[in-house]
Protein backbone atom coordinates (compact mmCIF):
# COMPACT_ATOMS: atom_id res chain seq x y z
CA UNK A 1 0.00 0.00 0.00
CA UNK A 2 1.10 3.38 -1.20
CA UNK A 3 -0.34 6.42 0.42
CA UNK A 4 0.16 9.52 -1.63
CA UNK A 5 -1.27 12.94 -0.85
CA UNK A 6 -2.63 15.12 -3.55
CA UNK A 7 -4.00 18.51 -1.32
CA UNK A 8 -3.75 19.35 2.19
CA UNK A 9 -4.76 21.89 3.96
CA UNK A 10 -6.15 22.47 7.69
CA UNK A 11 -9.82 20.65 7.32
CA UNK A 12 -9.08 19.05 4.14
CA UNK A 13 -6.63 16.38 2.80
CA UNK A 14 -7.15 14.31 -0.76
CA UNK A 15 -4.83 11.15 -1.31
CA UNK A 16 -4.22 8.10 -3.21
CA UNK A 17 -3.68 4.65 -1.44
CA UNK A 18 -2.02 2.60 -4.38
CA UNK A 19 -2.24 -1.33 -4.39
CA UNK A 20 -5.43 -0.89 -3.19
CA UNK A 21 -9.41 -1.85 -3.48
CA UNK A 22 -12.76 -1.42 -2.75
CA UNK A 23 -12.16 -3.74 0.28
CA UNK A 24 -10.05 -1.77 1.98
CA UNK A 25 -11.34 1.39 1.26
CA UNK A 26 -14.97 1.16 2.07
CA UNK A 27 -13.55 -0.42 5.69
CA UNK A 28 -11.38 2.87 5.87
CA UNK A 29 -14.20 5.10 4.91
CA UNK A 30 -16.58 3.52 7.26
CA UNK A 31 -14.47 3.81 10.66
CA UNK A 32 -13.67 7.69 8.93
CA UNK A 33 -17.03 8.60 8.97
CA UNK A 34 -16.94 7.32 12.91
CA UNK A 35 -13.95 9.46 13.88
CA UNK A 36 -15.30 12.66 16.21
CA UNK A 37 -14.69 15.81 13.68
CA UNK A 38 -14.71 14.37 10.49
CA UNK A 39 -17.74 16.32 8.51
CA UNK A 40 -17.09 14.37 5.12
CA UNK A 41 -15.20 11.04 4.27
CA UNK A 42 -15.49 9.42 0.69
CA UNK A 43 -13.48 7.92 -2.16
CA UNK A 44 -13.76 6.67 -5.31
CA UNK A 45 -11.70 4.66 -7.92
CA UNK A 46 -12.13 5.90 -11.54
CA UNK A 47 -11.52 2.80 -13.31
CA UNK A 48 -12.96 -0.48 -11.77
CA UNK A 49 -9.78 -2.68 -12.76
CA UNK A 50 -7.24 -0.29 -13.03
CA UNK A 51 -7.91 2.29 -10.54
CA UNK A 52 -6.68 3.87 -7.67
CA UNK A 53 -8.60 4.67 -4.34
CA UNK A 54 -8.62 8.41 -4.13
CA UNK A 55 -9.97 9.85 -0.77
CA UNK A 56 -11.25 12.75 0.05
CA UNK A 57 -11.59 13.80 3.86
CA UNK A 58 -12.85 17.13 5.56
CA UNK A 59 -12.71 17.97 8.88
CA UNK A 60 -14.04 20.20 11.89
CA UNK A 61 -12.17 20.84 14.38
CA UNK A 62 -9.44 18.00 14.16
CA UNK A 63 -6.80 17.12 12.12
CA UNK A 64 -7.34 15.34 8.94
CA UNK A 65 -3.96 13.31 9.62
CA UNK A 66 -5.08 12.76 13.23
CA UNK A 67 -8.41 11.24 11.93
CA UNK A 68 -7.13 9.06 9.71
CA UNK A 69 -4.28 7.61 12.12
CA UNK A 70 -7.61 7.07 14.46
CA UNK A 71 -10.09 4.62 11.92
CA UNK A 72 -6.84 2.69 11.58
CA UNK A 73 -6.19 2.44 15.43
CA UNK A 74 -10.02 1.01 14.59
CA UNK A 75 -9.70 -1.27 12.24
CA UNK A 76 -6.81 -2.56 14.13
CA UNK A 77 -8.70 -3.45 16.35
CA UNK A 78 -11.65 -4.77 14.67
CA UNK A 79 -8.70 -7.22 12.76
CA UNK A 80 -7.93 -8.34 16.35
CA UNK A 81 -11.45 -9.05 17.66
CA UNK A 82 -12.07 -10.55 14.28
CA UNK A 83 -8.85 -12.70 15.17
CA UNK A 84 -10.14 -13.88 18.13
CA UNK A 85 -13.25 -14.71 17.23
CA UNK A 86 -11.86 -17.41 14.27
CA UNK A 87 -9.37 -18.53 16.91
CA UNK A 88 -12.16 -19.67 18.86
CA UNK A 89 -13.78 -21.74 16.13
């Protein structure tokens, strides 16, 4: 996974997570949209084979960066519960 950022700014970052897919992303975007201060959290890939997840996330009142390092502390976690869970099987 690549992460590439295309704007920044203080409410608003767009970027590009190469290698990629519409597995990851829709997890990301869901625990995004979860994340106190985030106002707006999408993405879209232009090209269903060939594409590249391009996000766009806009904040109030925190970070963009912070909120994004937070829905992965989330779906850390969710990996590890989900972990469990099999291990238990």
């Amino acid at each position: 996974m690549e992460f590439n950022v295309l704007e920044e700014s203080k409410n608003k970052i767009v970027f590009e997570l190469r290698g990629e897919t519409h597995t990851f992303s829709n997890l990301l975007k869901e625990e995004l949209k979860k994340v106190k201060g985030v106002t707006l959290a999408t993405y879209r890939i232009d090209h269903p084979l060939v594409g590249i997840p391009q996000f766009l996330i806009e904040t109030k009142g925190t970070e963009p960066r912070k909120a994004i390092k937070e829905a992965l502390k989330n779906v850390k976690a969710l990996a590890k519960d989900f972990q469990k869970k099999v291990n238990k099987l």
